[in-house]
C-alpha atoms as a PDB file:
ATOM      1  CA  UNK A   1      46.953  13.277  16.812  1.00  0.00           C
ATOM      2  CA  UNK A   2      46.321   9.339  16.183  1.00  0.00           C
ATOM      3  CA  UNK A   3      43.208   8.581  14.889  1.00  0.00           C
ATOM      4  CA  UNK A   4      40.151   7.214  17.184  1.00  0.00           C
ATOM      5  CA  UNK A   5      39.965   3.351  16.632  1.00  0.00           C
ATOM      6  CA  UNK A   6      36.691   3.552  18.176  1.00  0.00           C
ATOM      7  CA  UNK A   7      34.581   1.500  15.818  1.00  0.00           C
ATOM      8  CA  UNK A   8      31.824   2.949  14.315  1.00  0.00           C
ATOM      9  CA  UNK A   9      27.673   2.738  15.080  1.00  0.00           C
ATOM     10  CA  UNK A  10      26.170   1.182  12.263  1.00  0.00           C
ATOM     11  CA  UNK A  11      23.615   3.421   9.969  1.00  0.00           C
ATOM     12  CA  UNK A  12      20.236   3.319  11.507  1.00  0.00           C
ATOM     13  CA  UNK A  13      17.681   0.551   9.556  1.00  0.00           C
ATOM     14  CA  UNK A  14      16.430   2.727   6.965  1.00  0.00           C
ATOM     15  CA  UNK A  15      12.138   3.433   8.105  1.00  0.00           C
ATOM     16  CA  UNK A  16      13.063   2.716  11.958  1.00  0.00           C
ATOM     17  CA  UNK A  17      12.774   6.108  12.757  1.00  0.00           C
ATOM     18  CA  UNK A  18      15.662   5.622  14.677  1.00  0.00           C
ATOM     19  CA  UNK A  19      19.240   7.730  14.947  1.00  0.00           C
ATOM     20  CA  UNK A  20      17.628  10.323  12.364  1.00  0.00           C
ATOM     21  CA  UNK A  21      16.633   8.572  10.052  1.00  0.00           C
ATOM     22  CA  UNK A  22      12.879   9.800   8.816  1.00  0.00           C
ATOM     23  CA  UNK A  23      10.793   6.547   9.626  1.00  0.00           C
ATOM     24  CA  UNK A  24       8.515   4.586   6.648  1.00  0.00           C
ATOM     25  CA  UNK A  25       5.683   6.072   4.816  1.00  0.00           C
ATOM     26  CA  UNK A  26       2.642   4.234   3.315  1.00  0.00           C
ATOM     27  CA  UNK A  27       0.758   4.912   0.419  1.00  0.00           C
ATOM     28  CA  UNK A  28      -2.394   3.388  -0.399  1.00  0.00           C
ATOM     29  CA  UNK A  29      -3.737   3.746  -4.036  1.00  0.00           C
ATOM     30  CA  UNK A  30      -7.869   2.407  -3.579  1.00  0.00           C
ATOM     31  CA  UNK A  31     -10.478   2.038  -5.984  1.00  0.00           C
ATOM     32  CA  UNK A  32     -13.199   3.928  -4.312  1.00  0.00           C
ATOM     33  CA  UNK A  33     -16.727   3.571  -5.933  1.00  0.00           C
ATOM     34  CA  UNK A  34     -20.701   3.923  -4.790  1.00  0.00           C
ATOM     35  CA  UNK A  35     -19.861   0.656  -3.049  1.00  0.00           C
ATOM     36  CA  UNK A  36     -17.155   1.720  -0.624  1.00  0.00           C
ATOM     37  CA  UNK A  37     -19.498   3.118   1.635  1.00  0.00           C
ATOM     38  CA  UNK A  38     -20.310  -0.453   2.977  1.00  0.00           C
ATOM     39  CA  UNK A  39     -16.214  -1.516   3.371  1.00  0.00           C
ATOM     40  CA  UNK A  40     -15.221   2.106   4.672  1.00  0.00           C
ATOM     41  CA  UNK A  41     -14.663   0.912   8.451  1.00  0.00           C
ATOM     42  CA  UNK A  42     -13.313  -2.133   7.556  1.00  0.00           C
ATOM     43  CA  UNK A  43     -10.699  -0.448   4.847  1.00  0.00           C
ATOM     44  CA  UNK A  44      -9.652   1.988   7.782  1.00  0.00           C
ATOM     45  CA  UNK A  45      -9.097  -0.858  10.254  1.00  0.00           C
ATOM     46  CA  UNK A  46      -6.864  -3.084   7.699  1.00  0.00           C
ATOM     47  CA  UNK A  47      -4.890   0.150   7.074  1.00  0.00           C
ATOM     48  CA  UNK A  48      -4.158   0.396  11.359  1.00  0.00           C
ATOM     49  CA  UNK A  49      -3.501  -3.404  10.919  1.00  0.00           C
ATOM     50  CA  UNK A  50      -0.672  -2.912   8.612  1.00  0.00           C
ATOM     51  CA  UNK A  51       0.710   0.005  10.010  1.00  0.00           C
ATOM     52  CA  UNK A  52       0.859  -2.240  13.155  1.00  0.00           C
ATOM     53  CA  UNK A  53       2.223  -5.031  12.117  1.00  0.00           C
ATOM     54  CA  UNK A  54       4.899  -2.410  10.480  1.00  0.00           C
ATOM     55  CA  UNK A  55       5.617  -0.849  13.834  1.00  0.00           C
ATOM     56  CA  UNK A  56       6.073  -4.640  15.793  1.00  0.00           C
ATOM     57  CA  UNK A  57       8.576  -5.399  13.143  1.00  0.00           C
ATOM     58  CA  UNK A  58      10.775  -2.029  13.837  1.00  0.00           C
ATOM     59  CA  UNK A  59       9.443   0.489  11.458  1.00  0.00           C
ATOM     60  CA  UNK A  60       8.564   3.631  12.674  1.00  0.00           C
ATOM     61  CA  UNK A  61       5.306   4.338  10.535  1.00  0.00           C
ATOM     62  CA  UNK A  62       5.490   8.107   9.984  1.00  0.00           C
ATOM     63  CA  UNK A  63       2.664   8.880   7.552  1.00  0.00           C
ATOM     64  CA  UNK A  64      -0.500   7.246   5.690  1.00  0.00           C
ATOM     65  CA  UNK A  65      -1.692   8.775   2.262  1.00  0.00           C
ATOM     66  CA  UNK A  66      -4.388   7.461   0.338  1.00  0.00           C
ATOM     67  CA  UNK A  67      -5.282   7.800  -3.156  1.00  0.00           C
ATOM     68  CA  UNK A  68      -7.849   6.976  -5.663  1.00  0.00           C
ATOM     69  CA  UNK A  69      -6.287   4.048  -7.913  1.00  0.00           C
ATOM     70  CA  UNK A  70      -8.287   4.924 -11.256  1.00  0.00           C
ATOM     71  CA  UNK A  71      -8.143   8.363 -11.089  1.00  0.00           C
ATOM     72  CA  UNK A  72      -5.432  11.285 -10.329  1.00  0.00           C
ATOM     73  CA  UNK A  73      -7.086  11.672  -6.790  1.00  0.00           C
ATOM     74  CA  UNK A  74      -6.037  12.394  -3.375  1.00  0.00           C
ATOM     75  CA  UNK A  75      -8.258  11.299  -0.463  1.00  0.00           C
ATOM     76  CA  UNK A  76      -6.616  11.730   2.681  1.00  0.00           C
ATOM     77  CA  UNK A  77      -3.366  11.868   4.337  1.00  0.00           C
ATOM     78  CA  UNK A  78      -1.410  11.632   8.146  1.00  0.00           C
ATOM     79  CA  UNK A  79       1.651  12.274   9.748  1.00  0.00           C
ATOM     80  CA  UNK A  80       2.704  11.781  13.482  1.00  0.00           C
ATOM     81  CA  UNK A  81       2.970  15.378  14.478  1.00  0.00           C
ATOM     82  CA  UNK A  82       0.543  17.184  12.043  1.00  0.00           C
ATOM     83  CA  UNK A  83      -2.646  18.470  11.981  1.00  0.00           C
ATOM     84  CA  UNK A  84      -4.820  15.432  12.920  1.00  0.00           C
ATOM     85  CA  UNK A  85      -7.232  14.042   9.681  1.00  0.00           C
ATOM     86  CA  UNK A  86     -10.867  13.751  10.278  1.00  0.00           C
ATOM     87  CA  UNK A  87     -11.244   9.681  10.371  1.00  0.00           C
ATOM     88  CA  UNK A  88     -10.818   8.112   7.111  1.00  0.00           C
ATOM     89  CA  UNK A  89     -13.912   5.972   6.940  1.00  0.00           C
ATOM     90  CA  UNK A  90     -15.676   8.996   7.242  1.00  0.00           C
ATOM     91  CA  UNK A  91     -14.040  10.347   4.245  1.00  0.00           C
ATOM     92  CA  UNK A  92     -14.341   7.155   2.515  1.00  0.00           C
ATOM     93  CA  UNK A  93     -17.681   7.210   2.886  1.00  0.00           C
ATOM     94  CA  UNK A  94     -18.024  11.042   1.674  1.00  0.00           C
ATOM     95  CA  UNK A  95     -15.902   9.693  -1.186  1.00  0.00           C
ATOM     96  CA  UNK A  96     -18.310   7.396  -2.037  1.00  0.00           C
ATOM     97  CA  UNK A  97     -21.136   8.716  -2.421  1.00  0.00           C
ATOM     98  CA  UNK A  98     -20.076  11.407  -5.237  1.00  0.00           C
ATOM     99  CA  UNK A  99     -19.095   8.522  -7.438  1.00  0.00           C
ATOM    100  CA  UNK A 100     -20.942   7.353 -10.397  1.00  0.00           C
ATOM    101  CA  UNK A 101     -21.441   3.921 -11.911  1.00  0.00           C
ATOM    102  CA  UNK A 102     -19.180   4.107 -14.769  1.00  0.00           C
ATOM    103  CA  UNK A 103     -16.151   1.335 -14.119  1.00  0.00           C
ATOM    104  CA  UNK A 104     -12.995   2.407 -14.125  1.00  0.00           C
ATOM    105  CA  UNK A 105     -11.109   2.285 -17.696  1.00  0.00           C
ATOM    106  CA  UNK A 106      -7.405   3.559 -16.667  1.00  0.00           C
ATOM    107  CA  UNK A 107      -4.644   1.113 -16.220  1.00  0.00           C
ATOM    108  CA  UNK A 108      -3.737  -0.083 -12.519  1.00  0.00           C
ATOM    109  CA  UNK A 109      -0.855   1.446 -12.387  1.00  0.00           C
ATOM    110  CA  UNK A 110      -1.248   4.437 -14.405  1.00  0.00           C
ATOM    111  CA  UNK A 111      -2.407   6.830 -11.178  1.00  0.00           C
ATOM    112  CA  UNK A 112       0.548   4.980  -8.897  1.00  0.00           C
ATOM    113  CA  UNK A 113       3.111   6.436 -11.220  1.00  0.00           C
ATOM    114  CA  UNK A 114       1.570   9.692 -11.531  1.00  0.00           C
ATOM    115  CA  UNK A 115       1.239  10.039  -7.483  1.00  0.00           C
ATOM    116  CA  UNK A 116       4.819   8.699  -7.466  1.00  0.00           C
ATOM    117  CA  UNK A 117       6.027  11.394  -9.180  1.00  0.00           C
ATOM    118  CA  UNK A 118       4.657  14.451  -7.425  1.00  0.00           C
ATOM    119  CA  UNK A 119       4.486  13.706  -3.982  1.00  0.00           C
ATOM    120  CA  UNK A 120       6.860  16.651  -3.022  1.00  0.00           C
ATOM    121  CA  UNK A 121       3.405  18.695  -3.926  1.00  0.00           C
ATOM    122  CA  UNK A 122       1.441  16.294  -1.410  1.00  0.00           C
ATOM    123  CA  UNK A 123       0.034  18.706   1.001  1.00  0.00           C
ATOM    124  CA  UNK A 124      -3.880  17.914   2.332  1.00  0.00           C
ATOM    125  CA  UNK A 125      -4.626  19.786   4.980  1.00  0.00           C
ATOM    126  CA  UNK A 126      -1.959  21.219   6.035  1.00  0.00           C
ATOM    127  CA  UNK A 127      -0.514  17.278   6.307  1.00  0.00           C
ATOM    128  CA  UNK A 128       2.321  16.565   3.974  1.00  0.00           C
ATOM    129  CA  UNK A 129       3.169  13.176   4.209  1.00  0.00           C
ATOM    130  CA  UNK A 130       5.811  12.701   2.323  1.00  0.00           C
ATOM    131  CA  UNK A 131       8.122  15.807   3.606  1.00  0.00           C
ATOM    132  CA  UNK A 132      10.000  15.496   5.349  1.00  0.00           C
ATOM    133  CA  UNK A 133      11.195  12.506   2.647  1.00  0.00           C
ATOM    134  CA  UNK A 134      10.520   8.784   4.329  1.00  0.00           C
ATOM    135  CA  UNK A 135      13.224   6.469   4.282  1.00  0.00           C
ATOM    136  CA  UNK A 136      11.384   3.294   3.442  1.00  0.00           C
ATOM    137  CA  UNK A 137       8.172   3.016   2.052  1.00  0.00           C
ATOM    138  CA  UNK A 138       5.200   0.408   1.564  1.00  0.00           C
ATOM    139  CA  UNK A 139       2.468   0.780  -1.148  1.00  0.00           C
ATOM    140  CA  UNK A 140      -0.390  -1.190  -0.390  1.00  0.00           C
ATOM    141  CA  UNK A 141      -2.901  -1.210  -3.520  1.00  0.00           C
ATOM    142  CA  UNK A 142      -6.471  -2.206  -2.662  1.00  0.00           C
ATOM    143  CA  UNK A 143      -9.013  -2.977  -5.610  1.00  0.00           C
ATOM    144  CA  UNK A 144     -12.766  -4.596  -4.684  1.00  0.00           C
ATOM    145  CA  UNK A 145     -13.197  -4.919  -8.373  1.00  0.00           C
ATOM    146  CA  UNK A 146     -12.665  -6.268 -11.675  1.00  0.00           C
ATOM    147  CA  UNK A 147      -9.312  -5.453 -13.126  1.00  0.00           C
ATOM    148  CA  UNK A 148     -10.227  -2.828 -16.251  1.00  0.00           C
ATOM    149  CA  UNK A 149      -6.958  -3.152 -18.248  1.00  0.00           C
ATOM    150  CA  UNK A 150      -5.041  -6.669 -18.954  1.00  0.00           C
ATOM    151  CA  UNK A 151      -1.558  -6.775 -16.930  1.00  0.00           C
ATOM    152  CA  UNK A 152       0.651  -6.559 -20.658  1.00  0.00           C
ATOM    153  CA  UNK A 153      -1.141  -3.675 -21.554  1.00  0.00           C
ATOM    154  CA  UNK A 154       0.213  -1.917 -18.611  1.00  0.00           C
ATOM    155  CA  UNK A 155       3.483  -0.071 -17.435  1.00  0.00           C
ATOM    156  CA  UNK A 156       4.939  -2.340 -14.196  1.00  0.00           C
ATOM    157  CA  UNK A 157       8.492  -2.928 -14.824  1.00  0.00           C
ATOM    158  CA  UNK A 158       9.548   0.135 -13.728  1.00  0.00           C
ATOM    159  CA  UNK A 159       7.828  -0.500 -10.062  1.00  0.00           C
ATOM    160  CA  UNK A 160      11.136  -2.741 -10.205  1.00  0.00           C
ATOM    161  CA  UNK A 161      13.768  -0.767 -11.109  1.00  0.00           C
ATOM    162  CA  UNK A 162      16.616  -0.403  -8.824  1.00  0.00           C
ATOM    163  CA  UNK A 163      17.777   2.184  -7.889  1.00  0.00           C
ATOM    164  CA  UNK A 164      14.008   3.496  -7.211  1.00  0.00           C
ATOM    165  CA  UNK A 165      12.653   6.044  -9.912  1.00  0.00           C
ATOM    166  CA  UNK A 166       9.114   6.008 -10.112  1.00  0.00           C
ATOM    167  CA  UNK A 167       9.112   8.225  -6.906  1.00  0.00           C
ATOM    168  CA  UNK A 168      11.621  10.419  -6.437  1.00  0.00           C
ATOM    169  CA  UNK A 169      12.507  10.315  -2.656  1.00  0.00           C
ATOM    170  CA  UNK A 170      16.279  10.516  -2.537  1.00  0.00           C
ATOM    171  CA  UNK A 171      19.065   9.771  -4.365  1.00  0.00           C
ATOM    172  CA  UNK A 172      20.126   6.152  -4.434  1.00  0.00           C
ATOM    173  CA  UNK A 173      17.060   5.141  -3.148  1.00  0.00           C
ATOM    174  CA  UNK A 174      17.297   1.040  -2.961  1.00  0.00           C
ATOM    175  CA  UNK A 175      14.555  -1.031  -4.113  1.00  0.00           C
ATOM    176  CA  UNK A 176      14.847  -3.106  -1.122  1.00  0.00           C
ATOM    177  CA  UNK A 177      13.369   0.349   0.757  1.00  0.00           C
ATOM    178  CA  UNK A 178      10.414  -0.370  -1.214  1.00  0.00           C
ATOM    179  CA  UNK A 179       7.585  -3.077  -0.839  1.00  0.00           C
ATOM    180  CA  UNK A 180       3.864  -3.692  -1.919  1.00  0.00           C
ATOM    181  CA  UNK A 181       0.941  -5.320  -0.436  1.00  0.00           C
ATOM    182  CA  UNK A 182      -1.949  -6.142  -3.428  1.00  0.00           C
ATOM    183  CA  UNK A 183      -5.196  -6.834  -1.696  1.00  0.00           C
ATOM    184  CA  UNK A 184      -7.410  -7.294  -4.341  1.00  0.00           C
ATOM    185  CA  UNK A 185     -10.532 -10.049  -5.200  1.00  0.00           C
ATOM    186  CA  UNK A 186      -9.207 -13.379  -6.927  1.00  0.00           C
ATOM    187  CA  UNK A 187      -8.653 -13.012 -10.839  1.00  0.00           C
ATOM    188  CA  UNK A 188     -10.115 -16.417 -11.502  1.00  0.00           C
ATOM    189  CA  UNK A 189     -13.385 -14.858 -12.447  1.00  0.00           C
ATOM    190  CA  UNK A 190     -15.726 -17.082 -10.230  1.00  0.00           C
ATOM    191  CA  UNK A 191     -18.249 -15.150  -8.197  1.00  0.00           C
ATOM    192  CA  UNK A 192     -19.709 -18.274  -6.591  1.00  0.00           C
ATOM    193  CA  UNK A 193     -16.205 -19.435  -5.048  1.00  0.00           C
ATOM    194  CA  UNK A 194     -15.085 -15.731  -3.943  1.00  0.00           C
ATOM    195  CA  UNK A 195     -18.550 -15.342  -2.351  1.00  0.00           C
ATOM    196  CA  UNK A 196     -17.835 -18.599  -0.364  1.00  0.00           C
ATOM    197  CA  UNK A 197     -14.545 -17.996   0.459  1.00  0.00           C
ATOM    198  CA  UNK A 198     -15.772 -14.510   1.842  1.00  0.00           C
ATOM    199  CA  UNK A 199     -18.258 -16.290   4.088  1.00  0.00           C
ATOM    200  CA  UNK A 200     -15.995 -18.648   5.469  1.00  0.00           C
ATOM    201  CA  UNK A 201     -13.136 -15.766   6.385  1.00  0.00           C
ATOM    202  CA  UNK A 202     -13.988 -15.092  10.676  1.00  0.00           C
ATOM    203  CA  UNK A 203     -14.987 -11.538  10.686  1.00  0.00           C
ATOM    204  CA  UNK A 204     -15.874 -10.545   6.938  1.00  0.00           C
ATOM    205  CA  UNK A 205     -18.247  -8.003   6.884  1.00  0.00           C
ATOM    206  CA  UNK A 206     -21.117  -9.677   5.005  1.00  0.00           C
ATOM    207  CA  UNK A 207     -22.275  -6.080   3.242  1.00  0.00           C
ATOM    208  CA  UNK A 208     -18.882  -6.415   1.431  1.00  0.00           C
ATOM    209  CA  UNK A 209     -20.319  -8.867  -0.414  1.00  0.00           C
ATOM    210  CA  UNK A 210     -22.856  -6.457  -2.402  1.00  0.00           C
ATOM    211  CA  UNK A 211     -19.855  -4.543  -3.633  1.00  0.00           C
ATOM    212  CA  UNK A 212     -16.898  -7.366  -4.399  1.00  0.00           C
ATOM    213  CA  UNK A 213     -16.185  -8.649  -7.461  1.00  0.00           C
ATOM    214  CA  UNK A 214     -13.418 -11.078  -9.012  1.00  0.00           C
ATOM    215  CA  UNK A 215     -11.622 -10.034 -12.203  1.00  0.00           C
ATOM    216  CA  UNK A 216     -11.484 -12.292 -15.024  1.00  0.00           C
ATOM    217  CA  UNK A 217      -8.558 -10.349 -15.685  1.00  0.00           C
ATOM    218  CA  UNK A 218      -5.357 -11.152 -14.180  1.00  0.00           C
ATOM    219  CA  UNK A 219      -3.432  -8.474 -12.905  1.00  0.00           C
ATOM    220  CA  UNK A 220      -2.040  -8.587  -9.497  1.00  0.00           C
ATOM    221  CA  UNK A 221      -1.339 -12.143  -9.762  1.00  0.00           C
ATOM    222  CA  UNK A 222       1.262 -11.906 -12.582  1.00  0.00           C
ATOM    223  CA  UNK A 223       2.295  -8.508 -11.427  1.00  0.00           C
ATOM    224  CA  UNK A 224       3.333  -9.121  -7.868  1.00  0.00           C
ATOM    225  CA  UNK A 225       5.136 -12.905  -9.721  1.00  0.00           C
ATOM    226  CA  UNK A 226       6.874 -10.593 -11.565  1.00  0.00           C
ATOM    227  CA  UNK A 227       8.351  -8.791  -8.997  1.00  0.00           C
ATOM    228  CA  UNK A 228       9.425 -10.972  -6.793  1.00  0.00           C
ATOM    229  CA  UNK A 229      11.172 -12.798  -9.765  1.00  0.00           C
ATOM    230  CA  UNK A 230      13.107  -9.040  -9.768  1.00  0.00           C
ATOM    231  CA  UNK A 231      13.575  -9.176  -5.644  1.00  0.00           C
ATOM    232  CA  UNK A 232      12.470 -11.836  -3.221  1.00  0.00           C
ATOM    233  CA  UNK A 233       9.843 -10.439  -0.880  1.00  0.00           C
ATOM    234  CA  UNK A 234       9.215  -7.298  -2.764  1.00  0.00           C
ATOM    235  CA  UNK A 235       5.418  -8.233  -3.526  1.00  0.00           C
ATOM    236  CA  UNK A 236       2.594  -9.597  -1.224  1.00  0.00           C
ATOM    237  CA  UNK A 237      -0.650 -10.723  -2.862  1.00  0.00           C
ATOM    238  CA  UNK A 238      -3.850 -10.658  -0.760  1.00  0.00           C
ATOM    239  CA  UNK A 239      -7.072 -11.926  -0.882  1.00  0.00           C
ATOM    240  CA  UNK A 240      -9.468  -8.807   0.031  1.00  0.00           C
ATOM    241  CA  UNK A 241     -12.012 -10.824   1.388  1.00  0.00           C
ATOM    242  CA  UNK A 242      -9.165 -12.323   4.172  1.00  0.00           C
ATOM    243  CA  UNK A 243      -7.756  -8.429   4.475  1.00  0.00           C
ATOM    244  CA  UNK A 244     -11.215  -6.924   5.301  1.00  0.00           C
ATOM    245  CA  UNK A 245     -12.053 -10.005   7.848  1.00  0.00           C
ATOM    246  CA  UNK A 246      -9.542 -11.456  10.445  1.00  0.00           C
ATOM    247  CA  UNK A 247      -7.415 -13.714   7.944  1.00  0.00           C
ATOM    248  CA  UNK A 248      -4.619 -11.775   7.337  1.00  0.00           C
ATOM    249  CA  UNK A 249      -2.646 -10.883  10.179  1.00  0.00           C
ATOM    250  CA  UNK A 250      -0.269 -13.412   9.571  1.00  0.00           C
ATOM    251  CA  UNK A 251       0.287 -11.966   5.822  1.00  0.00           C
ATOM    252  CA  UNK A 252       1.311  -8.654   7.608  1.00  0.00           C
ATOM    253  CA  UNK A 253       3.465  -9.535   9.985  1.00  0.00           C
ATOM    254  CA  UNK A 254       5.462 -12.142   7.758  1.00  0.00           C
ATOM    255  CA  UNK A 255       5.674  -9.270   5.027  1.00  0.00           C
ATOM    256  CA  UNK A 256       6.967  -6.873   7.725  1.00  0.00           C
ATOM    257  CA  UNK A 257       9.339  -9.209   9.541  1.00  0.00           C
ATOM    258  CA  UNK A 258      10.912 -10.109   6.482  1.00  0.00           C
ATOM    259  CA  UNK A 259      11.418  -6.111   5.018  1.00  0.00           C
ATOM    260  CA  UNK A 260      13.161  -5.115   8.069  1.00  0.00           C
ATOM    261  CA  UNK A 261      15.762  -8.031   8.210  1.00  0.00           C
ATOM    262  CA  UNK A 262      16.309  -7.065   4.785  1.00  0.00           C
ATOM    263  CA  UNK A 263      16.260  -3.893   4.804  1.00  0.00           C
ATOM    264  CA  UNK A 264      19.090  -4.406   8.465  1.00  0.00           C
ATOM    265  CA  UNK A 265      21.180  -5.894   5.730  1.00  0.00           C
ATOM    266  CA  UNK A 266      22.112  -2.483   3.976  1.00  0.00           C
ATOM    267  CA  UNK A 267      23.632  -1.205   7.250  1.00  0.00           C
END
């Protein structure tokens, strides 16, 4: 019998969700300290933001996990189809107020690589967000604070690596299935021009101010530089005070616009 010379579908866009394929995942490493409790609504609606602009772009966002960034932590998790999570402000807030005042001393990254590499054991709830295993996935880090650890003195290169290792979600997984939003305060160190800069961002909850900081530290700056030296697009830097008012839409939709027309590329 001849062969068909019916040409082929394409592979579904890896995270569309579409033709089997197991949709995106997103996974949010926070600092979350006494002062969260006046950011918590605002950190849950820039979270539905993102996912949003993910889902107008083509991604079919499939689950949400959040984690503590300083600390081996895990705060709360969703997936379409599971057991539905109490609200995560809520548990933000909950969060928050069993913290101390001591600052954070742990590298950046240091909890991001541990999370990475268990999140087969990610069950809260009875929610496991990353089974069944995503196809594409976006880590959006989020620190109000002042960076603890200098950038060198930190493991980041291998957030770069390609094929993907620091989480183990399937073989061969591309780097280009991976991106990274850093929302964090400037690393200039200048309190006066952050706190005016908050101010002048439409929407900024003014209580947010109380609990900001800048770091005199760079650390996302260089970080997300380097990475996009490794792979255009693969890092988004953020102001937090723009994320947390109404400045940043456009930063979410560009970053999500561009991933999928990459990401359409590896069909």
């Amino acid at each position: 019998m001849a062969e068909s010379t019916m040409p082929r579908s394409p592979p579904p866009v890896p995270g569309s969700g579409k033709d089997g394929d197991n949709g995106t995942a997103v996974l949010v490493m926070l600092r979350v300290d006494q002062g969260t409790v006046n950011i918590a609504t605002n950190l849950q609606s820039l979270l539905k933001q993102i996912s949003d602009a993910l889902k107008g772009a083509g991604f079919a966002v499939k689950s949400v996990a959040v984690a503590e960034m300083y600390a081996i932590e895990r705060i709360w998790a969703s997936r379409v189809g599971q057991k539905s999570p109490p609200a995560l402000a809520n548990v933000l807030r909950a969060v928050s107020a069993s913290r101390g005042a001591a600052a954070p001393t742990a590298c950046t990254t240091a909890a991001l690589g541990s999370q990475g590499a268990s999140v087969w054991s990610w069950n809260q709830d009875e929610v496991t967000p990353f089974l069944p295993t995503p196809a594409a996935i976006l880590v959006v880090l989020i620190d109000p604070g002042a960076r603890p650890t200098p950038f060198g003195n930190c493991a980041t290169s291998n957030f770069s690596a390609d094929p993907v290792y620091w989480i183990p979600l399937q073989r061969g997984f591309h780097l280009r299935q991976t991106r990274f939003l850093m929302i964090a305060t400037p690393e200039n160190g200048d309190a006066a021009a952050m706190r005016s800069h908050c101010l002048a961002v439409p929407n900024f909850p003014t209580a947010g101010l109380d609990v900001l900081a800048p770091s005199s530290q760079p650390f996302f700056d260089p970080w997300s530089a380097q990475m996009n030296g490794t792979q255009e697009g693969l890092a988004t830097r953020v102001d937090l005070c723009d994320a947390l008012g109404s400045g940043a839409a456009p930063a979410w939709n560009a970053m999500a616009k561009q991933w999928y027309q990459t990401l359409e590329k590896m069909r």
